[in-house]
Protein backbone atom coordinates (compact mmCIF):
# COMPACT_ATOMS: atom_id res chain seq x y z
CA UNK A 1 30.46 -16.96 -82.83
CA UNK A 2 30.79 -14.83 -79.53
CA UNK A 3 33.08 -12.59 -81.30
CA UNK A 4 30.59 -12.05 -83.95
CA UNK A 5 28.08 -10.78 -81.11
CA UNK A 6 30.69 -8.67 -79.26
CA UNK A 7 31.18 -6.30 -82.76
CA UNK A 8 27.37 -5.49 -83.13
CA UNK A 9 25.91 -2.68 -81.03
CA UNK A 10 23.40 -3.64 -78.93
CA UNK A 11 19.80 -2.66 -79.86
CA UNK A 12 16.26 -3.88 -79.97
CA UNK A 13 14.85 -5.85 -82.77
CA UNK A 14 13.79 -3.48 -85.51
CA UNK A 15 11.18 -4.07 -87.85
CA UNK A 16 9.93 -2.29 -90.72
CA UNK A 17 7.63 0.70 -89.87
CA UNK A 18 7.66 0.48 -86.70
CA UNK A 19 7.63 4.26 -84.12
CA UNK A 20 10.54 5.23 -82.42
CA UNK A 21 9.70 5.47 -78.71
CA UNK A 22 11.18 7.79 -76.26
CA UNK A 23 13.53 6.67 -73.69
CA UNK A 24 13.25 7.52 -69.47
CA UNK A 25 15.83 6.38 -67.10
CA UNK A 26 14.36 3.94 -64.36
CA UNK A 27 14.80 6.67 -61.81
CA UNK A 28 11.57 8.58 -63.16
CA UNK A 29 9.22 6.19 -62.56
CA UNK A 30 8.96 7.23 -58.96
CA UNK A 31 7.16 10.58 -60.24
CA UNK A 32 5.05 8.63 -62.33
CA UNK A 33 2.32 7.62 -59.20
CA UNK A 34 2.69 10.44 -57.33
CA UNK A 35 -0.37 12.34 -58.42
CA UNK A 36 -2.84 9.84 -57.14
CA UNK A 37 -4.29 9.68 -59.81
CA UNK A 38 -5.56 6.13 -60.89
CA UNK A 39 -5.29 4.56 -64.33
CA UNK A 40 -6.55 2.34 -66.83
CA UNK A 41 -4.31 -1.00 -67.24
CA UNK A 42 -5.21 -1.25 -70.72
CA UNK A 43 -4.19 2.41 -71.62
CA UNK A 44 -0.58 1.13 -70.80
CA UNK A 45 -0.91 -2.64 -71.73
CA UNK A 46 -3.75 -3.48 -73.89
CA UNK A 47 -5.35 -6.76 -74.58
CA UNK A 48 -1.92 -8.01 -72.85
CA UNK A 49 -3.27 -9.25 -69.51
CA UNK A 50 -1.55 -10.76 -65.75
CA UNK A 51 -1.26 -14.30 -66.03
CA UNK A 52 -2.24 -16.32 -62.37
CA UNK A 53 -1.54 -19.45 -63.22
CA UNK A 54 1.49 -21.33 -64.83
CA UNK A 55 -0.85 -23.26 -67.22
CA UNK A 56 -0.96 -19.80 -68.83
CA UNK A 57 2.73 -19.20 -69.40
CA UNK A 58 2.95 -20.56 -72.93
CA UNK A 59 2.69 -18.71 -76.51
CA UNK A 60 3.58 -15.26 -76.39
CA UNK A 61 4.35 -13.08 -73.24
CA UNK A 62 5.97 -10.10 -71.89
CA UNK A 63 8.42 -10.09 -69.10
CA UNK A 64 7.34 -6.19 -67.30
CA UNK A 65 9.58 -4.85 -64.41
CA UNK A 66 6.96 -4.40 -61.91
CA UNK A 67 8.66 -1.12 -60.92
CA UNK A 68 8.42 0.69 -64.08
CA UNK A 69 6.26 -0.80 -66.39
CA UNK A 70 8.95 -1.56 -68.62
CA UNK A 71 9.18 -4.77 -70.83
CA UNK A 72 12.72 -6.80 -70.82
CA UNK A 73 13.54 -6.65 -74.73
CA UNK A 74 16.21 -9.00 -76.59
CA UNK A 75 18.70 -7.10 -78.29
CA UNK A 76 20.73 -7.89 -81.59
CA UNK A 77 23.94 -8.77 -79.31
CA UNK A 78 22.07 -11.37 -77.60
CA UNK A 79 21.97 -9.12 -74.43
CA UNK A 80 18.57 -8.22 -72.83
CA UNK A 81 17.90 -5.37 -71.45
CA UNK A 82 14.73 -3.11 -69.93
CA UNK A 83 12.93 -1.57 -72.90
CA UNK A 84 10.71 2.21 -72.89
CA UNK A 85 8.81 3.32 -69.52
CA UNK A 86 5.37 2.30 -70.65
CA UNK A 87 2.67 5.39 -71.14
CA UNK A 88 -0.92 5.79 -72.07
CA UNK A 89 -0.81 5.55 -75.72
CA UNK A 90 -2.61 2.36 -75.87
CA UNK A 91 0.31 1.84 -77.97
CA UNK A 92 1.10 -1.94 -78.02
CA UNK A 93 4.72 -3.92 -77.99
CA UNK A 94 7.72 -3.54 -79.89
CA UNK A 95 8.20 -6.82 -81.30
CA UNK A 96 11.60 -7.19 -79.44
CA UNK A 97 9.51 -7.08 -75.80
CA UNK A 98 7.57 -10.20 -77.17
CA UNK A 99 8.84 -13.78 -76.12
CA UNK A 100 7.69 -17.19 -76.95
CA UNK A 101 6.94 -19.26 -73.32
CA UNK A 102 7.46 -22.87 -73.80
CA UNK A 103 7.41 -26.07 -71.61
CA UNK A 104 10.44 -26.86 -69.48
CA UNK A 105 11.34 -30.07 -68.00
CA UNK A 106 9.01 -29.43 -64.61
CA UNK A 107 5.39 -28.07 -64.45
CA UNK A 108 6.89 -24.57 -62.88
CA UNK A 109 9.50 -24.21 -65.37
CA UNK A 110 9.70 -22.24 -68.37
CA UNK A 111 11.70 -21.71 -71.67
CA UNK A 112 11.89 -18.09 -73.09
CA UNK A 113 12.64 -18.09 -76.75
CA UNK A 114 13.40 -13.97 -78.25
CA UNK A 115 12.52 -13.01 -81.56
CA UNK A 116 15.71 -13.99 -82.98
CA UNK A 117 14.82 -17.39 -82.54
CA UNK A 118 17.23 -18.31 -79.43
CA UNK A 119 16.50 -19.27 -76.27
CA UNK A 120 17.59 -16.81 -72.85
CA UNK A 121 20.31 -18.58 -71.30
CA UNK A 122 21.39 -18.06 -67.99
CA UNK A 123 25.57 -18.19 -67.18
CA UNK A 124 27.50 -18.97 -64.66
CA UNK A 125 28.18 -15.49 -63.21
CA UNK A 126 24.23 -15.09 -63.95
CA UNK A 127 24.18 -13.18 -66.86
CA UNK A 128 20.99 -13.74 -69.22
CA UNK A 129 21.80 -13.69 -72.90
CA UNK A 130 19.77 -15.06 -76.13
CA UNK A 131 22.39 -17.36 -77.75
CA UNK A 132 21.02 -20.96 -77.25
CA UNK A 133 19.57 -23.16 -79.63
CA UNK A 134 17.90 -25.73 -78.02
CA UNK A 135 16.45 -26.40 -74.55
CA UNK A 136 18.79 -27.32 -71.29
CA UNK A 137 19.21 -26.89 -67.69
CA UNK A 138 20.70 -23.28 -68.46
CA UNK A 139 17.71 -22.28 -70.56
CA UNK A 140 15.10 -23.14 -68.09
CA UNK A 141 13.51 -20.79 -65.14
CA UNK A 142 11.27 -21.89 -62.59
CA UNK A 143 7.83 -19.43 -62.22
CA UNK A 144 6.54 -18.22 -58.88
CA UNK A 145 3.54 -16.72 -58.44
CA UNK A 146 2.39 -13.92 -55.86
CA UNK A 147 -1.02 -13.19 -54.33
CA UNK A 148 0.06 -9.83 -54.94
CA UNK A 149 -0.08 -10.13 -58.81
CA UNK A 150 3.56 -10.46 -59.36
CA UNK A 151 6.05 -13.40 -60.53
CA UNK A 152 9.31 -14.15 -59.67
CA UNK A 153 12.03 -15.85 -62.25
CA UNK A 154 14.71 -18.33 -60.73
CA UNK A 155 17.33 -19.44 -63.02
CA UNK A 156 19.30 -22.50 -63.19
CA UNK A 157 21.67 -21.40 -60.72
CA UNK A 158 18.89 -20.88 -57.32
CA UNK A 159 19.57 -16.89 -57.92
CA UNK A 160 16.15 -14.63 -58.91
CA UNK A 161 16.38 -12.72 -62.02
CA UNK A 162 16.84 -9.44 -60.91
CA UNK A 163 16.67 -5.03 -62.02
CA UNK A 164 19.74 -2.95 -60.75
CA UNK A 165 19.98 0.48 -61.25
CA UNK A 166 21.43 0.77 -63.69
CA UNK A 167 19.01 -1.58 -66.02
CA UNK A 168 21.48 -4.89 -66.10
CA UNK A 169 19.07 -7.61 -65.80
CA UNK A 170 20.69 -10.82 -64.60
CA UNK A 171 20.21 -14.39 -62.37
CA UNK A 172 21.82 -13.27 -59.34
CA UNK A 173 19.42 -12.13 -56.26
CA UNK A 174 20.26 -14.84 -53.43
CA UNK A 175 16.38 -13.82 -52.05
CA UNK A 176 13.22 -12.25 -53.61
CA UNK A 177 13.19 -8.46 -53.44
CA UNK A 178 11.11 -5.65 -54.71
CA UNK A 179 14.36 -5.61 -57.64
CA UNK A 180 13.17 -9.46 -58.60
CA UNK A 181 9.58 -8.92 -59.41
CA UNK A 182 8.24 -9.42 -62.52
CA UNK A 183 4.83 -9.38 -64.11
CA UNK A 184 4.39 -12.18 -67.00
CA UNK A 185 1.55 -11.08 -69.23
CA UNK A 186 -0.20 -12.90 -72.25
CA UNK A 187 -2.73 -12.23 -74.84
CA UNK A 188 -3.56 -15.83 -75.00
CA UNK A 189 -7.44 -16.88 -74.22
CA UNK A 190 -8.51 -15.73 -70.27
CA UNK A 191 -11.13 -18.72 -70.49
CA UNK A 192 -8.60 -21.91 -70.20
CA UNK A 193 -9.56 -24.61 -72.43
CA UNK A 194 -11.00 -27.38 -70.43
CA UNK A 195 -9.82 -31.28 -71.94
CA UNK A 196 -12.75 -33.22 -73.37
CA UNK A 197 -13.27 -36.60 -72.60
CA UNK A 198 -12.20 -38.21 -75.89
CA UNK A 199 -9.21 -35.93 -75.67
CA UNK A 200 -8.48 -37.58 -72.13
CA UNK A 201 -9.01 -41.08 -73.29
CA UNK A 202 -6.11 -40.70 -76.02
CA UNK A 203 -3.84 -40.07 -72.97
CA UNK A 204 -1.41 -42.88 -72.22
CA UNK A 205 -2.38 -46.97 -72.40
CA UNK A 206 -5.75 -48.63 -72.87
CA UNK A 207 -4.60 -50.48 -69.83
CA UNK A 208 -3.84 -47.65 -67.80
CA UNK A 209 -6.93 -45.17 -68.33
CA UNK A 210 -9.18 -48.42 -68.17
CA UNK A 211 -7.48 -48.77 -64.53
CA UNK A 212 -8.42 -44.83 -64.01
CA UNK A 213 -12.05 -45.56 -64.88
CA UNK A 214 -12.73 -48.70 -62.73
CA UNK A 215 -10.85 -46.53 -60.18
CA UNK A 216 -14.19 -43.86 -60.74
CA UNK A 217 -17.05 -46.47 -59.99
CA UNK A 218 -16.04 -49.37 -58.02
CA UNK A 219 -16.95 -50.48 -54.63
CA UNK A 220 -13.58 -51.57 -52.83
CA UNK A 221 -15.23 -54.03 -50.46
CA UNK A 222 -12.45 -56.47 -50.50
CA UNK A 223 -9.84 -53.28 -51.05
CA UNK A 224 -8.68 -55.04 -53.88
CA UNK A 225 -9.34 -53.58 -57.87
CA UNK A 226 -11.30 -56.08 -60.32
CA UNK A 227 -10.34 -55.48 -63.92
CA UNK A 228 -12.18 -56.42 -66.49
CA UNK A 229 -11.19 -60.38 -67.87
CA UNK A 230 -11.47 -59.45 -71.08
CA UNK A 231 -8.23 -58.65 -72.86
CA UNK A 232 -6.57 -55.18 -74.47
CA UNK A 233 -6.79 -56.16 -77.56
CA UNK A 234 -10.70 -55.12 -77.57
CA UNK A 235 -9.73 -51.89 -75.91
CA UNK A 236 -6.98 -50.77 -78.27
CA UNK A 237 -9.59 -51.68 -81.29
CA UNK A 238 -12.26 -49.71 -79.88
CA UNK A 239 -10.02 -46.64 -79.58
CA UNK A 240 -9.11 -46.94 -83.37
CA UNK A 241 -12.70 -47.54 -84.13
CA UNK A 242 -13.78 -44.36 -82.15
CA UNK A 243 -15.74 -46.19 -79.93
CA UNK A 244 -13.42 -46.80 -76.53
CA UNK A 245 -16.02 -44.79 -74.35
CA UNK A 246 -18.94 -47.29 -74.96
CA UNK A 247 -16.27 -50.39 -74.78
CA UNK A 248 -15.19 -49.27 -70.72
CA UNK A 249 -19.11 -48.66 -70.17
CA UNK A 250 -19.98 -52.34 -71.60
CA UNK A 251 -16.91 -53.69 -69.25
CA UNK A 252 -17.94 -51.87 -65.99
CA UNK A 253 -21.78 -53.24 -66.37
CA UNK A 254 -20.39 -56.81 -66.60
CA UNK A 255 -18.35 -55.83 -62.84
CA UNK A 256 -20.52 -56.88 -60.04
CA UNK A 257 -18.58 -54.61 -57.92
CA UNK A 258 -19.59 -51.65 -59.66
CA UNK A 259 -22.30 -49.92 -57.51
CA UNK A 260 -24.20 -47.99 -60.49
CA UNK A 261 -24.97 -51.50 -62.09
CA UNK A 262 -25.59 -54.12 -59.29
């Protein structure tokens, strides 16, 4: 399979009608600022906007160097590499920049799935490729976030995913530096959905969210918890039946420990 990759000539994923873009080197971004003159964020990025929070990292997202502008892109070798210097065009991504964020094993950690449907993987020298099929250790990176409105990538092996000069992108910084920063942007909903009570209540055991609930309300005079005598089996029914809510309020009236019904 690895041979397979090393024959094709690296390139980003092409689709049908899309505009060839002109390439800068890295090393003209510098010039890019120096007017003073200030811009519009959307000119250069759209409806694609700075994620703050990890809870955001999910669905599709772009991985920009903070230094130019540039998205990382997946390539048809499996390499990645740092795609066109970004400019006022409004234009918006080539579908190559655009990566799939999923879930990881911890509540910092991410998975980064390309448009050819494999996951970035990081080696053991630290090289990032998009060859894996599933989920693992390797195909995990843990999200920091900055006050400064950057991120910061760690792989699997404690190094930061990190820019050289020469545009290699790769797990090996041993500390965060200007070369590690990232900015992870999304064109998913600003206004975070917030979880509805019935949504909440299908969450784990009758048992345990009826523990959660008394938890709420009740006076812990004698510091220890009074449950409700009456078995699950009523719970578990009421949830089927749609009707769990009114069940926990008819159990914590009957609690003479409850201070909203004594």
């Amino acid at each position: 399979m690895s041979s397979n990759y090393g024959s094709v000539k690296s390139s980003k994923l092409k689709f049908k009608g899309e505009k060839k873009k002109r390439k800068r080197k890295l090393q003209d971004v510098a010039g890019d600022g120096a007017s003073g003159v200030s811009e519009d964020p959307t000119a250069r990025h759209g409806v694609w906007w700075i994620v703050r929070d990890i809870q955001d990292v999910k669905g599709s997202v772009l991985l920009e160097h903070r230094q130019s502008t540039s998205y990382i892109i997946a390539c048809e070798d499996a390499s990645v590499a740092l795609g066109d210097i970004r400019d006022q065009s409004g234009e918006g991504p080539d579908n190559a920049e655009i990566f799939t964020a999923l879930p990881g094993s911890a509540a910092d950690k991410v998975a980064l799935k390309t448009g050819y449907d494999k996951f970035l993987t990081v080696g053991v020298d630290g090289s990032i490729t998009g060859r894996a099929e599933a989920i693992g250790s390797r195909e995990e990176f843990k999200v920091s976030f900055n006050e400064e409105g950057y991120q910061t990538l760690v792989g699997c092996n404690g190094r930061y995913l990190t820019f050289d000069k020469s545009g290699s992108i790769g797990c090996t910084g041993q500390e965060e530096k200007d070369t590690s920063q990232v900015v992870i942007r999304t064109r998913g909903d600003k206004v975070r959905k917030q979880e509805t009570l019935a949504e909440k209540e299908k969450k784990g055991s009758a048992r345990e969210y009826e523990v959660n609930y008394v938890k709420l309300y009740q006076k812990f005079q004698d510091k220890k918890l009074k449950i409700s005598d009456k078995g699950i089996k009523e719970l578990k029914s009421a949830r089927k039946e749609g009707r769990f809510h009114e069940e926990m309020l008819d159990r914590r009236e009957k609690q003479k420990s409850d201070r909203y019904c004594m």
